[in-house]
PDB file of N, CA and C in Angstrom:
ATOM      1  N   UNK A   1      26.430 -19.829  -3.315  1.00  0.00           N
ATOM      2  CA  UNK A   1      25.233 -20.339  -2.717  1.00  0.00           C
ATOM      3  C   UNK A   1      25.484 -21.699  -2.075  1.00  0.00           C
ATOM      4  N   UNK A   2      25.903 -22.455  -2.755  1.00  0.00           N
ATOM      5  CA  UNK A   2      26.482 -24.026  -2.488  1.00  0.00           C
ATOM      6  C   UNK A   2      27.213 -23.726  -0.931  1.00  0.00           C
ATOM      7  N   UNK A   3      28.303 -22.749  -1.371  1.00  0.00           N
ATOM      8  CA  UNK A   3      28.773 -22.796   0.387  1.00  0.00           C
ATOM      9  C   UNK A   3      28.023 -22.049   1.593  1.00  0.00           C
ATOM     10  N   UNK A   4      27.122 -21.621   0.834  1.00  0.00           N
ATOM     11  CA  UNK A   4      26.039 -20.667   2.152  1.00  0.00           C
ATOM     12  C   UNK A   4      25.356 -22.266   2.957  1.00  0.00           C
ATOM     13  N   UNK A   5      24.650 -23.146   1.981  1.00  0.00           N
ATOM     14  CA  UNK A   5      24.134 -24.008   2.717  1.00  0.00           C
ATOM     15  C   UNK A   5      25.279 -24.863   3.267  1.00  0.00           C
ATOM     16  N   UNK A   6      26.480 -24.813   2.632  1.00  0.00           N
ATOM     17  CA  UNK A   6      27.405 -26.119   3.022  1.00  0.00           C
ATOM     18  C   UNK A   6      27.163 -25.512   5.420  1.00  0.00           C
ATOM     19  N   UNK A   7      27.758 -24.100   5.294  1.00  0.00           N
ATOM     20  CA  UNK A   7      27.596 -23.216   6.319  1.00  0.00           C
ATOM     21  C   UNK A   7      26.643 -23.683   7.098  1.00  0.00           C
ATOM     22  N   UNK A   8      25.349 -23.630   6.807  1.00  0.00           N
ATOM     23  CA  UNK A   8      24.183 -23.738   7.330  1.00  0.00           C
ATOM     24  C   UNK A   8      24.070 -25.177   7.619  1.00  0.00           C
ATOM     25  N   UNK A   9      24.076 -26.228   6.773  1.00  0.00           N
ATOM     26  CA  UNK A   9      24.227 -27.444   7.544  1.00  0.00           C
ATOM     27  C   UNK A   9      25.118 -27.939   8.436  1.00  0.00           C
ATOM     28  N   UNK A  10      26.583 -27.440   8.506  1.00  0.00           N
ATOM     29  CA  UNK A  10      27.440 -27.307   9.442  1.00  0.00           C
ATOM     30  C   UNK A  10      27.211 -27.227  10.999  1.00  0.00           C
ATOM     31  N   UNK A  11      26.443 -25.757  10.833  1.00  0.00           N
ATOM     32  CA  UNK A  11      25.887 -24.920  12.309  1.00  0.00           C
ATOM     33  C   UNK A  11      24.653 -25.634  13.095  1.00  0.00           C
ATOM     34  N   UNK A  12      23.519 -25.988  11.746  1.00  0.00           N
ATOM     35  CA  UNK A  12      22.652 -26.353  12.701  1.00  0.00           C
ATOM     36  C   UNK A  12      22.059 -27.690  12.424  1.00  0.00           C
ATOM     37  N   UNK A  13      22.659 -28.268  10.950  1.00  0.00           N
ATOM     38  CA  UNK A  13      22.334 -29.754  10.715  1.00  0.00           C
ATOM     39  C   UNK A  13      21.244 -29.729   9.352  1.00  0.00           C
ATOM     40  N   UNK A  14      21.188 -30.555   8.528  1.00  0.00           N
ATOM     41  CA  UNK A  14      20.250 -30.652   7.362  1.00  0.00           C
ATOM     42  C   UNK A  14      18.915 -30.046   7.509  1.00  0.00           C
ATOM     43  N   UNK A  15      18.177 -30.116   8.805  1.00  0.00           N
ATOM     44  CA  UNK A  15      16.551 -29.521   9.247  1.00  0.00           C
ATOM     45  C   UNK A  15      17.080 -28.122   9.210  1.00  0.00           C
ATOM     46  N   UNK A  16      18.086 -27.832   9.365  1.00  0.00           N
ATOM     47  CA  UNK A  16      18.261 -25.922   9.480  1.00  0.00           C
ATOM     48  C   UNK A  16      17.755 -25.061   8.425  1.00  0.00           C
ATOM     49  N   UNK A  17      17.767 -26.053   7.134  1.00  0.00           N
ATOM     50  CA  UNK A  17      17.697 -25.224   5.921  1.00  0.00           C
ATOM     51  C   UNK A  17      16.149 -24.842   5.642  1.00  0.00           C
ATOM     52  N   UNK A  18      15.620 -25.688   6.775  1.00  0.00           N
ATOM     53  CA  UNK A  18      13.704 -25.215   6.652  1.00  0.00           C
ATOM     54  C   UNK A  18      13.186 -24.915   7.936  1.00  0.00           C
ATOM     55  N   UNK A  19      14.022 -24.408   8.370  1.00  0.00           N
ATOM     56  CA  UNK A  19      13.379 -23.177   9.720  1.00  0.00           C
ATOM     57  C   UNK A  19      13.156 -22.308   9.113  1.00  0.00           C
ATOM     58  N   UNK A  20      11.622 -21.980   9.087  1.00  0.00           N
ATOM     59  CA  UNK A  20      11.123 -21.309   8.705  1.00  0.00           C
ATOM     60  C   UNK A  20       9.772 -21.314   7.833  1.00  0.00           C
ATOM     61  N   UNK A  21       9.613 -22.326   7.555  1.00  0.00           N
ATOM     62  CA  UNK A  21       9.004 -22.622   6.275  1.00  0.00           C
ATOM     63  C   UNK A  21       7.725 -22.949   6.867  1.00  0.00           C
ATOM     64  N   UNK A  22       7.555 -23.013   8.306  1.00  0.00           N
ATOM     65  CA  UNK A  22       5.970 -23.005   8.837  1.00  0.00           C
ATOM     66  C   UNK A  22       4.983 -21.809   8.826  1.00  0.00           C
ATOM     67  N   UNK A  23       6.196 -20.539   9.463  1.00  0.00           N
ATOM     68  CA  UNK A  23       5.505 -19.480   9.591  1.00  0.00           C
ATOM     69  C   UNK A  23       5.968 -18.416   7.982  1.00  0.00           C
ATOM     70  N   UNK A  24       6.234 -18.982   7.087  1.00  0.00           N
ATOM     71  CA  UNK A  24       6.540 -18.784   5.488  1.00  0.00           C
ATOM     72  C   UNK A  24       4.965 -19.412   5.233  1.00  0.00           C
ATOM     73  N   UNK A  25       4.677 -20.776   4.841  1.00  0.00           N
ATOM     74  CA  UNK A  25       3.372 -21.081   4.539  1.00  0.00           C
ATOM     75  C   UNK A  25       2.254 -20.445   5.180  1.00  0.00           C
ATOM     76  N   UNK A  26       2.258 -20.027   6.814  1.00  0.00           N
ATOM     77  CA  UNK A  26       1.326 -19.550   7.216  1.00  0.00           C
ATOM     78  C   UNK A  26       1.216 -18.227   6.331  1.00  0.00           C
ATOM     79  N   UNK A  27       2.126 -17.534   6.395  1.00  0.00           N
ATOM     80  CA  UNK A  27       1.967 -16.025   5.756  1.00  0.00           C
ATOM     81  C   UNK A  27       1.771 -15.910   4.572  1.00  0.00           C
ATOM     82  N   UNK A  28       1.462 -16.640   3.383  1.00  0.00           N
ATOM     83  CA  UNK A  28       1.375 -17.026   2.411  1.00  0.00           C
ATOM     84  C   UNK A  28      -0.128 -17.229   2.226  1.00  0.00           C
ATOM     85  N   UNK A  29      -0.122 -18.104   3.195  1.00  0.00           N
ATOM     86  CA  UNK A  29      -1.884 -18.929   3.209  1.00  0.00           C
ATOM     87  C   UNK A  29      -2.685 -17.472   3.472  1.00  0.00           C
ATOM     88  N   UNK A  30      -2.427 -17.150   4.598  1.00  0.00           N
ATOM     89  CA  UNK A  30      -2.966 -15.767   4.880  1.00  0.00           C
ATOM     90  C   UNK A  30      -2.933 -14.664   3.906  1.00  0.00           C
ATOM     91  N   UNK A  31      -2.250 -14.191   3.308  1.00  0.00           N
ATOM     92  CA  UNK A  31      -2.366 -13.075   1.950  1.00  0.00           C
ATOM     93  C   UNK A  31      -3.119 -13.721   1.049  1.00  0.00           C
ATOM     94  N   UNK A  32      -2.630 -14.991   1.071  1.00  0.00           N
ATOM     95  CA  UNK A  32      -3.364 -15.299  -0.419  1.00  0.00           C
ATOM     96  C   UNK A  32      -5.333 -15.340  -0.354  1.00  0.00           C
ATOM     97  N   UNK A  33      -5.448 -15.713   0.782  1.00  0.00           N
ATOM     98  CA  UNK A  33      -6.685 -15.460   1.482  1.00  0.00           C
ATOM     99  C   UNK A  33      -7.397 -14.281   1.646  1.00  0.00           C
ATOM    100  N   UNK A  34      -6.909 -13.579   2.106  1.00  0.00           N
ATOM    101  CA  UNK A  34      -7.116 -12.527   2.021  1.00  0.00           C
ATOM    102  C   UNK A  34      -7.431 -11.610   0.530  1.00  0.00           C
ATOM    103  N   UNK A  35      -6.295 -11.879  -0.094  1.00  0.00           N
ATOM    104  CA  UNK A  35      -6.501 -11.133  -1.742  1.00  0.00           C
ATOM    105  C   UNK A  35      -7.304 -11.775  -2.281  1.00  0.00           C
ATOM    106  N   UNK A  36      -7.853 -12.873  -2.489  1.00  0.00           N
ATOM    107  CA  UNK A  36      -8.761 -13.678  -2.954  1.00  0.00           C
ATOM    108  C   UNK A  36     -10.087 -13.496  -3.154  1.00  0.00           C
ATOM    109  N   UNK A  37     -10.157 -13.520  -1.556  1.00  0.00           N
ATOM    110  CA  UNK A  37     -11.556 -13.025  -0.865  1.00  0.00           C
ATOM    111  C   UNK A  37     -12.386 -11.335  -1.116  1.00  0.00           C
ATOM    112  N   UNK A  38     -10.997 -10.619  -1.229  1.00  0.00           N
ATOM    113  CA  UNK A  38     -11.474  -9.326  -0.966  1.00  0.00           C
ATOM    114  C   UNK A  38     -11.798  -8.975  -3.037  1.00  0.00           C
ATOM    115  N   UNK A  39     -10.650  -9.291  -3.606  1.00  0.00           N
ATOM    116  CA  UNK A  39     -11.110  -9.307  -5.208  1.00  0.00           C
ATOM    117  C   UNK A  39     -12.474  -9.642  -5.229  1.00  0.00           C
ATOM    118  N   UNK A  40     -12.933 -10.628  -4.972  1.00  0.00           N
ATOM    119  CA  UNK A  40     -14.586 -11.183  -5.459  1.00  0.00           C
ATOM    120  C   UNK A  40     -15.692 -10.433  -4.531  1.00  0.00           C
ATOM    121  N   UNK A  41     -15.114  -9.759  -3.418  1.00  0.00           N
ATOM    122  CA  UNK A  41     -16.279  -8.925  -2.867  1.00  0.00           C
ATOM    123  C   UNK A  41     -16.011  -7.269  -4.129  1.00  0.00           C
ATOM    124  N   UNK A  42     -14.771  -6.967  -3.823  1.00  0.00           N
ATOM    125  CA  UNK A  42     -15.206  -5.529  -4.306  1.00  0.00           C
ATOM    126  C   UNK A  42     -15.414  -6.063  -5.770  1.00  0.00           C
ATOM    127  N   UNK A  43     -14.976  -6.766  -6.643  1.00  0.00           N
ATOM    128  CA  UNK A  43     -15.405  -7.001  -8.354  1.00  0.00           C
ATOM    129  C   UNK A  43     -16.702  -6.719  -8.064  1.00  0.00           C
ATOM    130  N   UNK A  44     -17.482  -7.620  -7.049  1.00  0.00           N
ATOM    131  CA  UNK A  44     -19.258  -7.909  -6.871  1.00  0.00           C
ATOM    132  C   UNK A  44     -19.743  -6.401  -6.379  1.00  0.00           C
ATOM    133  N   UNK A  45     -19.109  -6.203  -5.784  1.00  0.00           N
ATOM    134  CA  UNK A  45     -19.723  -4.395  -5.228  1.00  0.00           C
ATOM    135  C   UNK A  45     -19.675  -3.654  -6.069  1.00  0.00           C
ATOM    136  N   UNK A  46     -18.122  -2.957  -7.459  1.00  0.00           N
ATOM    137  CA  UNK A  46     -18.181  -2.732  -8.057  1.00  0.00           C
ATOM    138  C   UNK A  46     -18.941  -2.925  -9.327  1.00  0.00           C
ATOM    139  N   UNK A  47     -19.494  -4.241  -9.776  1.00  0.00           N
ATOM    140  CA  UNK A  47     -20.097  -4.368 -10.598  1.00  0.00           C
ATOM    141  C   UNK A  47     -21.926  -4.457 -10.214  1.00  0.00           C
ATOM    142  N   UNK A  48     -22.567  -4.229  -8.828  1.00  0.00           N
ATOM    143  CA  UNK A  48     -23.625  -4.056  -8.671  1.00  0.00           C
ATOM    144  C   UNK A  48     -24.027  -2.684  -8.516  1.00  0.00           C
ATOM    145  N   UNK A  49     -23.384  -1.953  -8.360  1.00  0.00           N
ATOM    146  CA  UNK A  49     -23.329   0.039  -7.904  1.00  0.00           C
ATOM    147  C   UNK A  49     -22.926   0.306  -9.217  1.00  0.00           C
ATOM    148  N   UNK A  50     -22.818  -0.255 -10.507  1.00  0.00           N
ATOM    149  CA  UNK A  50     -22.620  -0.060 -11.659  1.00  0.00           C
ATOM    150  C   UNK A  50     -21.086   1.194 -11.852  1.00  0.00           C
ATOM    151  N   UNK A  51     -20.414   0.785 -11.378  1.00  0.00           N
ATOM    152  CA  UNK A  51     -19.547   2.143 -10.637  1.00  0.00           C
ATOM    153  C   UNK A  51     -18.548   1.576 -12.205  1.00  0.00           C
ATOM    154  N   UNK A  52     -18.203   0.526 -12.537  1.00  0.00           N
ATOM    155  CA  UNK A  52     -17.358   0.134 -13.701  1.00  0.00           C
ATOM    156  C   UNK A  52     -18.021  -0.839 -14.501  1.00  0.00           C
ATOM    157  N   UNK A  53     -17.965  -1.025 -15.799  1.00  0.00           N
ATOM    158  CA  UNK A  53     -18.749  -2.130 -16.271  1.00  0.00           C
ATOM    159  C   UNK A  53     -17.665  -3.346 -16.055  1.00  0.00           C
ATOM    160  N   UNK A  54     -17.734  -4.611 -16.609  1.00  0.00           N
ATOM    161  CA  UNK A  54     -16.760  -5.647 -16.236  1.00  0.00           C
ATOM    162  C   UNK A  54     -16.109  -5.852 -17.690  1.00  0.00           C
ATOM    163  N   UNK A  55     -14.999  -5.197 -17.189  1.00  0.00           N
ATOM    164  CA  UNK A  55     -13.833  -5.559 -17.929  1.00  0.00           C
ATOM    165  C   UNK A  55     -12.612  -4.872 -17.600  1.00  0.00           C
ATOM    166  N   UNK A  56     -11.819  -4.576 -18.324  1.00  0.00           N
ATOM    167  CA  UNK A  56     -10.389  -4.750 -17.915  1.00  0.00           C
ATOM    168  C   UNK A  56      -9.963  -3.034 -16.392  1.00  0.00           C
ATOM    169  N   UNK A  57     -10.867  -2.363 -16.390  1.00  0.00           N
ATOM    170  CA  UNK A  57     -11.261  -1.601 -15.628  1.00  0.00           C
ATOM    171  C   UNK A  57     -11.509  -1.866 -14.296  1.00  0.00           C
ATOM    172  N   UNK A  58     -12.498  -2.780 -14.205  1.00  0.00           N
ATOM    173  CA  UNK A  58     -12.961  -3.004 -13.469  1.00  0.00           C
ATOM    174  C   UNK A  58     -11.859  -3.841 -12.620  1.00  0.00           C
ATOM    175  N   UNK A  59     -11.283  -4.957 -13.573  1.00  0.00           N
ATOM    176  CA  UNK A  59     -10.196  -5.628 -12.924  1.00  0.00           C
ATOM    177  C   UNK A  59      -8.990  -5.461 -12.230  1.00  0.00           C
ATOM    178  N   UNK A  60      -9.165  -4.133 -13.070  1.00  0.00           N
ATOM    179  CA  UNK A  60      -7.422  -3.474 -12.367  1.00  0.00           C
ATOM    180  C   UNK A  60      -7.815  -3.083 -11.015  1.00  0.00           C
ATOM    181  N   UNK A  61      -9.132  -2.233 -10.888  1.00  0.00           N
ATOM    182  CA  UNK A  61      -9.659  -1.857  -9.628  1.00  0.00           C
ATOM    183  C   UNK A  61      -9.802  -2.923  -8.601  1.00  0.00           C
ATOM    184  N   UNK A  62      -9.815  -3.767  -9.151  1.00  0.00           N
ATOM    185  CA  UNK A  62     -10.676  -4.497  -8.039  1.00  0.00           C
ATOM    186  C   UNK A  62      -8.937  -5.621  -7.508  1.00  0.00           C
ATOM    187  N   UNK A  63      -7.994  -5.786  -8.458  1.00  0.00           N
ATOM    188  CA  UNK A  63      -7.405  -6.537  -7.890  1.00  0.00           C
ATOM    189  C   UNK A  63      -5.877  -5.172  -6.985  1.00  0.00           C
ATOM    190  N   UNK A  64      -6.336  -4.206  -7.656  1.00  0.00           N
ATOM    191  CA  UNK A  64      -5.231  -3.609  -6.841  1.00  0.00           C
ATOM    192  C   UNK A  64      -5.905  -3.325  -5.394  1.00  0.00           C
ATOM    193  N   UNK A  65      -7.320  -2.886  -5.365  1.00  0.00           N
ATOM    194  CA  UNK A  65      -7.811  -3.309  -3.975  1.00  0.00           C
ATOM    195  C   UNK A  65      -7.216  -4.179  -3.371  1.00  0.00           C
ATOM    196  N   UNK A  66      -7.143  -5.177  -3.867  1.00  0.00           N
ATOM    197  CA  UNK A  66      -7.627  -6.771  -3.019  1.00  0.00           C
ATOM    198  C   UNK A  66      -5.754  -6.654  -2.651  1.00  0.00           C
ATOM    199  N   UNK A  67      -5.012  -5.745  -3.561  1.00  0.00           N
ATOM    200  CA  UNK A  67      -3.545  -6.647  -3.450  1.00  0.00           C
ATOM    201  C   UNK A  67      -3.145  -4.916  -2.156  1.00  0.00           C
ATOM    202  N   UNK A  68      -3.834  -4.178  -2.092  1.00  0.00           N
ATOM    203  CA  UNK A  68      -3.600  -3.420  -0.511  1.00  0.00           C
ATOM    204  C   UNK A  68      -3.969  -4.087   0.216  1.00  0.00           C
ATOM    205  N   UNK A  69      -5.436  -4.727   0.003  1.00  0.00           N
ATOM    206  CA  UNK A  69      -6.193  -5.609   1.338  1.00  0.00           C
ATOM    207  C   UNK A  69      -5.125  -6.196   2.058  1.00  0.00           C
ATOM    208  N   UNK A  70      -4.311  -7.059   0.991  1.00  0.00           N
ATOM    209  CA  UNK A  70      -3.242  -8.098   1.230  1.00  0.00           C
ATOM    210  C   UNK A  70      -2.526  -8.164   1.977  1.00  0.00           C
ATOM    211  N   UNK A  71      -1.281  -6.578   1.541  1.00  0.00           N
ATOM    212  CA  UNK A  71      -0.639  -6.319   2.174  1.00  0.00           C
ATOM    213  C   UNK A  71      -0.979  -5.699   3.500  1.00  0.00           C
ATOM    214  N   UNK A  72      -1.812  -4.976   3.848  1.00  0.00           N
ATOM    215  CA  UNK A  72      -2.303  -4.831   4.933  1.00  0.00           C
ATOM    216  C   UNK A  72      -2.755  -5.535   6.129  1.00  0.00           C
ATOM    217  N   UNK A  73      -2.831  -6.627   5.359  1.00  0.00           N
ATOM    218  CA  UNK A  73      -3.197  -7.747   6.213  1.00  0.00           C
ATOM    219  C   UNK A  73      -2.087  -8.453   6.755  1.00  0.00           C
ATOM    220  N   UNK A  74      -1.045  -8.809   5.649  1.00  0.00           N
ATOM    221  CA  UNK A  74      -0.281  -9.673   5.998  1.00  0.00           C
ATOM    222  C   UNK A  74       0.875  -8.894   6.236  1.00  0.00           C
ATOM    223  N   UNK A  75       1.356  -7.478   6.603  1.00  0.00           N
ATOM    224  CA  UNK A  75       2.434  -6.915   7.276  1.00  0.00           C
ATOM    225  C   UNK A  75       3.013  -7.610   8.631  1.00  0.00           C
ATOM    226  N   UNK A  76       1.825  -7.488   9.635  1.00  0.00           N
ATOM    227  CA  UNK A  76       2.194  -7.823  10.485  1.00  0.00           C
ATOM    228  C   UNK A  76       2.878  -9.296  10.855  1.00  0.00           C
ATOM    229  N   UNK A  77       2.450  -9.798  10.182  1.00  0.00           N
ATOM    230  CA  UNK A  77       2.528 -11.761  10.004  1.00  0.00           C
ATOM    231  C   UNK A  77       4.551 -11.986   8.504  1.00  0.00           C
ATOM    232  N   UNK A  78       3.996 -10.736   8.327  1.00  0.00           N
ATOM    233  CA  UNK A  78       5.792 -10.647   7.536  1.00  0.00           C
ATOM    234  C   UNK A  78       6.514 -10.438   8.578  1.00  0.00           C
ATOM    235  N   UNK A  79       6.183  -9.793   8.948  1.00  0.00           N
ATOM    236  CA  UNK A  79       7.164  -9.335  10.646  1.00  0.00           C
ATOM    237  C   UNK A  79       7.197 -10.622  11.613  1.00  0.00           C
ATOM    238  N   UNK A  80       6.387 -10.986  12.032  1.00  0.00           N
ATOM    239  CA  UNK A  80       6.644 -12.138  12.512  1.00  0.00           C
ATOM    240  C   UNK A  80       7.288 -13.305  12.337  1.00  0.00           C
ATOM    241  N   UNK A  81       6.753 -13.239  10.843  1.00  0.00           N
ATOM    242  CA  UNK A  81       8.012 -14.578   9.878  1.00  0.00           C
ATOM    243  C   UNK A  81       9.760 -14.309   9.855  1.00  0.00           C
ATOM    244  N   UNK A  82       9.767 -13.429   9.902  1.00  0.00           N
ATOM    245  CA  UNK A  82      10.990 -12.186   9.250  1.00  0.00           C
ATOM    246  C   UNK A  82      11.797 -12.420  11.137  1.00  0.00           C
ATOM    247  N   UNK A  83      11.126 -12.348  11.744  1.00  0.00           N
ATOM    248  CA  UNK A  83      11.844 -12.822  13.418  1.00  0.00           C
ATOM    249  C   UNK A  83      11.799 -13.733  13.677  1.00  0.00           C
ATOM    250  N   UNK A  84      10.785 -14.988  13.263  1.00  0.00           N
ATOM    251  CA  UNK A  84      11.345 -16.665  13.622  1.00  0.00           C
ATOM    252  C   UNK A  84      12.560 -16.930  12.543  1.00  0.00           C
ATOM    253  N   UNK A  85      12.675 -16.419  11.728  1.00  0.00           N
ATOM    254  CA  UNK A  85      13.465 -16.690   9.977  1.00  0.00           C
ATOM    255  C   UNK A  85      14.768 -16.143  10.582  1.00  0.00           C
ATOM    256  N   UNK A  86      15.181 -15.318  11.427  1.00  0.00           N
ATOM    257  CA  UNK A  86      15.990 -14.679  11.562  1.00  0.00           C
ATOM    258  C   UNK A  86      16.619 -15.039  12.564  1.00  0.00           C
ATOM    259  N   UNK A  87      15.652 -16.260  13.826  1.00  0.00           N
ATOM    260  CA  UNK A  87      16.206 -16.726  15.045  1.00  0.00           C
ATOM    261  C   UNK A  87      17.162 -17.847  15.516  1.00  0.00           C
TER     262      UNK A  87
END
């Protein structure tokens, strides 16, 4: 590992080792947003349509929702990171 970065500072200089780390936080900020948001709507939907009572049921439902929401959301924005990260 030591000589991967020795490499990397070589080629493109000490800032090389955080190219990347803008569109890394963006994509980050964005999922995490996303899963966040979407957990506390469906928990609230699920628990007003009485569809699960609240507990550990309900939770699994509602955060494996929220963690497709996520990924669904943030595919495209992995891809994007994944080609500045790579440039």
């Amino acid at each position: 590992m030591i000589d991967t970065y020795k490499k990397i500072i070589r080629a493109g200089g000490i800032l090389s080792l955080w190219q990347g780390v803008i569109p890394n936080c963006a994509r980050n900020a964005v999922i995490n947003t996303a899963e966040l948001a979407s957990y506390d709507q469906i928990k609230e939907t699920v628990l007003k349509y009485k569809l699960l009572k609240d507990n550990f049921y309900c939770y699994f439902v509602s955060s494996a929702c929220a963690g497709f929401i996520a990924v669904m959301v943030g595919s495209p924005i992995d891809v994007i990171k994944t080609r500045i990260m790579n440039a």
